[in-house]
C-alpha atoms as a PDB file:
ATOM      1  CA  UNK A   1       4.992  13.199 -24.472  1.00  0.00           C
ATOM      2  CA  UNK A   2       1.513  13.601 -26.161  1.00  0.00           C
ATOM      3  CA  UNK A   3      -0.317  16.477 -25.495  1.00  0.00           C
ATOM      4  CA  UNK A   4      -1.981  16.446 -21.818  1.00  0.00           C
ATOM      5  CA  UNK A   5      -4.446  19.687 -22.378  1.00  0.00           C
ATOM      6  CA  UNK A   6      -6.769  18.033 -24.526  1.00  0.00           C
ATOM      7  CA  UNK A   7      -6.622  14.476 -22.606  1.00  0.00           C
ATOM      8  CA  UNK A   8      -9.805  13.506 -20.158  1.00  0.00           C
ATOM      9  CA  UNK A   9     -10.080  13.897 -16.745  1.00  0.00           C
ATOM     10  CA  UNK A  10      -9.526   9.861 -16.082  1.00  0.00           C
ATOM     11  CA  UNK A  11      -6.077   9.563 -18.326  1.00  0.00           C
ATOM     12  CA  UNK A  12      -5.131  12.622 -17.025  1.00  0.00           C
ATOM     13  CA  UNK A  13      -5.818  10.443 -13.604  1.00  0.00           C
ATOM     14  CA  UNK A  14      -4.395   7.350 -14.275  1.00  0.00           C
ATOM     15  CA  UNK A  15      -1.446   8.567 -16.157  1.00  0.00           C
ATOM     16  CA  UNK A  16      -0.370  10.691 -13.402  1.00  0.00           C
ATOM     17  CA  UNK A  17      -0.913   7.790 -11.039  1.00  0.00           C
ATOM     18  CA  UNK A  18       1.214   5.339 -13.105  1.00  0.00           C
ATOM     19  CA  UNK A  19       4.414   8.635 -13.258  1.00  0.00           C
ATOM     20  CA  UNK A  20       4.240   9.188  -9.026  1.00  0.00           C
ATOM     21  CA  UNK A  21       4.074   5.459  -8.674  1.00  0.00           C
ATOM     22  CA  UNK A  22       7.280   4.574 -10.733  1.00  0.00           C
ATOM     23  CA  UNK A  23       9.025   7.572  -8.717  1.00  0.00           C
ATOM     24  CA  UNK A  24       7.861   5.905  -5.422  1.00  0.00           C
ATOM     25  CA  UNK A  25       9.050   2.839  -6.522  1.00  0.00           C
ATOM     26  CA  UNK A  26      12.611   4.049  -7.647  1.00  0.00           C
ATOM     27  CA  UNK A  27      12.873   5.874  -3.925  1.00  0.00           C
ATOM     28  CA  UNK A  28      10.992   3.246  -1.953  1.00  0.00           C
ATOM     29  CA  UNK A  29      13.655   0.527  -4.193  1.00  0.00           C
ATOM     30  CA  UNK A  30      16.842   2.163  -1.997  1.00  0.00           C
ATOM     31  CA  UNK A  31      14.822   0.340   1.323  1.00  0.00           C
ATOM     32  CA  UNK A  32      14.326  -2.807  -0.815  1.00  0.00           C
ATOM     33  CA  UNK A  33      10.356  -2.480  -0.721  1.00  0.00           C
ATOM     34  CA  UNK A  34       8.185  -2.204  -3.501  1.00  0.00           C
ATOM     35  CA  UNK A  35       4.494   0.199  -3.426  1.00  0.00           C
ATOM     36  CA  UNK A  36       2.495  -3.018  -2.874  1.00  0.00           C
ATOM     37  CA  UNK A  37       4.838  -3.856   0.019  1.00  0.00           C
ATOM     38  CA  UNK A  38       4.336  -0.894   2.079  1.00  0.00           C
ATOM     39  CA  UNK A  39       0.429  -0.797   1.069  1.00  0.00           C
ATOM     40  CA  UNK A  40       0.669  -4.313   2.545  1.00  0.00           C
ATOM     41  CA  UNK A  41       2.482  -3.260   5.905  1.00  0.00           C
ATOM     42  CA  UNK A  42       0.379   0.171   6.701  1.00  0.00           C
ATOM     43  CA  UNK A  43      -2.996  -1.997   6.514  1.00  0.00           C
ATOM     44  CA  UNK A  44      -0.918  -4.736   8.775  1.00  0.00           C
ATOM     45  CA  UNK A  45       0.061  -1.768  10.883  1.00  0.00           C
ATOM     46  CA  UNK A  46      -3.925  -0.217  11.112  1.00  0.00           C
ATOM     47  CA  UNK A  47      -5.475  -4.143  11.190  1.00  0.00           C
ATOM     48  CA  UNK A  48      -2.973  -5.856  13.913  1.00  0.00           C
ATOM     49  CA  UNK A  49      -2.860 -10.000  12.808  1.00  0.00           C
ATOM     50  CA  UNK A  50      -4.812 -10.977  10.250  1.00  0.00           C
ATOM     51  CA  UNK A  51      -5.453 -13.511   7.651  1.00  0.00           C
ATOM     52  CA  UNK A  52      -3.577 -12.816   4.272  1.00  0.00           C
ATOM     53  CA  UNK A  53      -6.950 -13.460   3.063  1.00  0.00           C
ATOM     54  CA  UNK A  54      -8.487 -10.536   5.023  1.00  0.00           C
ATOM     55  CA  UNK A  55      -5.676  -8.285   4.442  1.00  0.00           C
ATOM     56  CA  UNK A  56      -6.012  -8.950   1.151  1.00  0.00           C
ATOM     57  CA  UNK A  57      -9.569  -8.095   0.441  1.00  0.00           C
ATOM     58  CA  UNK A  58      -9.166  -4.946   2.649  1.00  0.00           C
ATOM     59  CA  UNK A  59      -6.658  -3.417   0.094  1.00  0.00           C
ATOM     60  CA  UNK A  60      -8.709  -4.545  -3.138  1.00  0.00           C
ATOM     61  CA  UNK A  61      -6.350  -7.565  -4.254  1.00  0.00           C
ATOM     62  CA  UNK A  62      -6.507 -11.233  -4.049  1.00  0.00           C
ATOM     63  CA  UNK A  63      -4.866 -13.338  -1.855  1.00  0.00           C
ATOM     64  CA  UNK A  64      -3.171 -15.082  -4.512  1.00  0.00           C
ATOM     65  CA  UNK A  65      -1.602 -11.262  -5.053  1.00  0.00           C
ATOM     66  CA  UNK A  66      -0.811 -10.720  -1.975  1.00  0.00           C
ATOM     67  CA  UNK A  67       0.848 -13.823  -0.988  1.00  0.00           C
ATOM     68  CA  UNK A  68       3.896 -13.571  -2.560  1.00  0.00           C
ATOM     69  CA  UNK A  69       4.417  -9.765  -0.894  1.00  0.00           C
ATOM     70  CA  UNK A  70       3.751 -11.593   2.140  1.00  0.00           C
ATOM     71  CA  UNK A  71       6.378 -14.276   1.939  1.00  0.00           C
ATOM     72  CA  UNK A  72       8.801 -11.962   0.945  1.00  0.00           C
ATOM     73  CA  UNK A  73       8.481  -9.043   3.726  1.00  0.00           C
ATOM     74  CA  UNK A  74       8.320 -12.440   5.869  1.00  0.00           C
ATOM     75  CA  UNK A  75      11.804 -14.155   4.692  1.00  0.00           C
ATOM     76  CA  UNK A  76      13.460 -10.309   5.355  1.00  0.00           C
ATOM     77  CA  UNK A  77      12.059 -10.698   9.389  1.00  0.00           C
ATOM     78  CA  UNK A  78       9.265  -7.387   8.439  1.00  0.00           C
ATOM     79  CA  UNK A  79       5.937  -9.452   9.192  1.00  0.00           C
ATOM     80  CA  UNK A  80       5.584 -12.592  10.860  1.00  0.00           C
ATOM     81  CA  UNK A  81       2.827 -15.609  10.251  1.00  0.00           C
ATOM     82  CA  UNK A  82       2.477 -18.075  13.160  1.00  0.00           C
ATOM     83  CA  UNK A  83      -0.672 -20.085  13.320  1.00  0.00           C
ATOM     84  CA  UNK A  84      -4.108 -18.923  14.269  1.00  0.00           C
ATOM     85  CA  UNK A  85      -4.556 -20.649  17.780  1.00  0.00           C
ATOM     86  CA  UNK A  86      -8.320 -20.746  17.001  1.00  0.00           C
ATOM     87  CA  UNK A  87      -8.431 -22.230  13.768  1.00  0.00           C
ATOM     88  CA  UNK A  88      -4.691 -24.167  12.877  1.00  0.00           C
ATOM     89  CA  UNK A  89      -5.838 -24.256   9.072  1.00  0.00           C
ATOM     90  CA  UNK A  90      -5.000 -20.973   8.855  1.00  0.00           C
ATOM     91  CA  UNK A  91      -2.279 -18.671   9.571  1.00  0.00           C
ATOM     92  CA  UNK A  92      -2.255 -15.080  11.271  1.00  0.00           C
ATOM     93  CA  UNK A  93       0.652 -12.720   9.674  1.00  0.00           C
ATOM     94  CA  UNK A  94       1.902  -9.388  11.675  1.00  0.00           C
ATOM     95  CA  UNK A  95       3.974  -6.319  11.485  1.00  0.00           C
ATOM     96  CA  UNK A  96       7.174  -6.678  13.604  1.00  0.00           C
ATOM     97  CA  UNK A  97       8.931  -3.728  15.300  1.00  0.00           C
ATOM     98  CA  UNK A  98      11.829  -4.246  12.457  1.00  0.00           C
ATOM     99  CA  UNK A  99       8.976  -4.127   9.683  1.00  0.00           C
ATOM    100  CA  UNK A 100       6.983  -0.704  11.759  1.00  0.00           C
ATOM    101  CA  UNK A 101      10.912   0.872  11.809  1.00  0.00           C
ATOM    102  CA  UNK A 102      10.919   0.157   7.814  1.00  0.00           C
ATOM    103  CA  UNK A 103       7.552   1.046   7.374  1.00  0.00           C
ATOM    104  CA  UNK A 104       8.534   4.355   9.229  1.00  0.00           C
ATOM    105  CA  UNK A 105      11.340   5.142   6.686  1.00  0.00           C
ATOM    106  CA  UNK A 106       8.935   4.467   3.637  1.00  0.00           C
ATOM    107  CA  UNK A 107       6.710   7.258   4.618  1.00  0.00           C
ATOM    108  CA  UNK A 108       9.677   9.617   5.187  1.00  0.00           C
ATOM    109  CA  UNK A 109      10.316   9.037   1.600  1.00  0.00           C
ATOM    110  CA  UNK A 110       7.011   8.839   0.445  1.00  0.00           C
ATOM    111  CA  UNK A 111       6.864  12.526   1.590  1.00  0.00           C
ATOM    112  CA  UNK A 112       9.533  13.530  -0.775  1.00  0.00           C
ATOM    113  CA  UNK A 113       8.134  12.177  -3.987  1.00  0.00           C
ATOM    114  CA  UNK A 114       6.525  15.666  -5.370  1.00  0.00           C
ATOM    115  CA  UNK A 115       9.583  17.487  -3.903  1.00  0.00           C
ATOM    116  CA  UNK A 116      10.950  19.838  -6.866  1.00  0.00           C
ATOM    117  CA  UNK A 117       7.599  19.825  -9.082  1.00  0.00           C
ATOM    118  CA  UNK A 118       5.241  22.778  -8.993  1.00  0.00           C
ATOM    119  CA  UNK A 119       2.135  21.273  -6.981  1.00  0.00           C
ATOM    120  CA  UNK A 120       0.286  22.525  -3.956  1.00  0.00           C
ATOM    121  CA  UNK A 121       0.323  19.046  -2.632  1.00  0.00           C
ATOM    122  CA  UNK A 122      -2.318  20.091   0.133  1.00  0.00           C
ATOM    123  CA  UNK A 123      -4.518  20.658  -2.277  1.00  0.00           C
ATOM    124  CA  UNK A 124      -4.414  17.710  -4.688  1.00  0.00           C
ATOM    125  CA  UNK A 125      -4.310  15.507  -1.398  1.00  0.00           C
ATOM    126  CA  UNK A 126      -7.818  16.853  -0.206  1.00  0.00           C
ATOM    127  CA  UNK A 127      -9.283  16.137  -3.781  1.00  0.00           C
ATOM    128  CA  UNK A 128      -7.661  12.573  -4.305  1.00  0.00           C
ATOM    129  CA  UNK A 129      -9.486  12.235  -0.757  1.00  0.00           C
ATOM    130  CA  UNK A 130     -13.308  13.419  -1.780  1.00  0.00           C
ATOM    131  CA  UNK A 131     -12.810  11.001  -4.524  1.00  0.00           C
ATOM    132  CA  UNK A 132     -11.461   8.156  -2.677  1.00  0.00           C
ATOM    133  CA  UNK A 133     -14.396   8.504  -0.009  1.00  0.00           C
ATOM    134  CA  UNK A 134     -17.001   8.720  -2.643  1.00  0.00           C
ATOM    135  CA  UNK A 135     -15.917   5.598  -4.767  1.00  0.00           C
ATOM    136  CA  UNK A 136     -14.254   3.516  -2.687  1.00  0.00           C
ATOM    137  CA  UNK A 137     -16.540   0.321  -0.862  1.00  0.00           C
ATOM    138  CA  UNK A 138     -16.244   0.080   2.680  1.00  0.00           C
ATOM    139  CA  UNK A 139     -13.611  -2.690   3.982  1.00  0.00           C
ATOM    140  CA  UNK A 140     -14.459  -6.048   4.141  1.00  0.00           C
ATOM    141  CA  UNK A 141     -15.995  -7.298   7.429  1.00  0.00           C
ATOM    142  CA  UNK A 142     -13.526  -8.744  10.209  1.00  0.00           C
ATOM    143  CA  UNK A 143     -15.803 -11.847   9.901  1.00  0.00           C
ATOM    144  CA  UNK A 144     -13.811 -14.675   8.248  1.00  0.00           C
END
C-alpha cells in the first residue's frame, strides 16, 4: 500500500471509507444484505411508509438506485409496498417485524467491524459526526 503519511486529509477520508465499507459488506454478506440495504431499512425504520421516491432522496440517492434494493429486501418478506390509499399511482413501502429483526442483527455486526484494529472508536465517531452535521443538507421535506 502507498504511503498514507503524506496523503491529504480527503483520500485519507475516502480511502478509509471505501476499506470499513468492504469489511461491512463481507460481515453484513453472512445476513444476505448489502451496506445500501441496511442504509435503506434504518431510514424505513426512522421514516415509517414512505414513497421509494422520498426514501430515496432522504439518503442522497435516486430512486432509480434505490429501487432495485427495494424489490429485493421486498421478494425476501423485509419491507413491504402496498398502495398509497390516498394517491393509487403510487406505492407506500415499509419495514416488517422480519426486516426490524434483520435490521437488528446488522447493527450487532456493524458494531464489530473495527474490532481488533487500534482505534478509539469513540473518538473518530464524534468527529465523523461534527463533519456530517456541518456538510450534510437537511432531509428532504415529507411533502411529495
Amino acid at each position: 500500500m502507498p504511503d498514507a503519511e503524506v496523503w491529504l486529509t480527503c483520500r485519507l477520508l475516502s480511502t478509509t471509507a471505501r476499506l470499513v465499507e468492504n469489511m461491512w459488506s463481507q460481515k453484513l454478506g453472512a445476513l444476505g444484505l448489502t451496506p445500501p440495504s441496511v442504509i435503506a431499512l434504518d431510514a424505513l425504520q426512522a421514516s415509517g411508509p414512505t414513497t421509494v421516491a422520498w426514501l430515496a432522496r432522504s439518503v442522497r440517492v435516486s430512486a432509480q438506485t434505490l429501487g432495485p434494493v427495494i424489490l429485493r429486501l421486498e421478494s425476501r418478506g423485509y419491507v413491504l409496498r402496498r398502495w398509497d390509499v390516498f394517491d393509487r399511482r403510487r406505492f407506500l413501502v415499509s419495514i416488517t417485524e422480519q426486516g426490524e429483526a434483520l435490521l437488528e442483527q446488522a447493527h450487532d455486526l456493524e458494531r464489530t467491524v473495527f474490532d481488533g484494529l487500534d482505534v478509539d472508536t469513540n473518538r473518530l465517531r464524534e468527529e465523523l459526526q461534527i463533519i456530517v452535521r456541518q456538510v450534510h443538507l437537511e432531509p428532504p421535506s415529507r411533502a411529495f
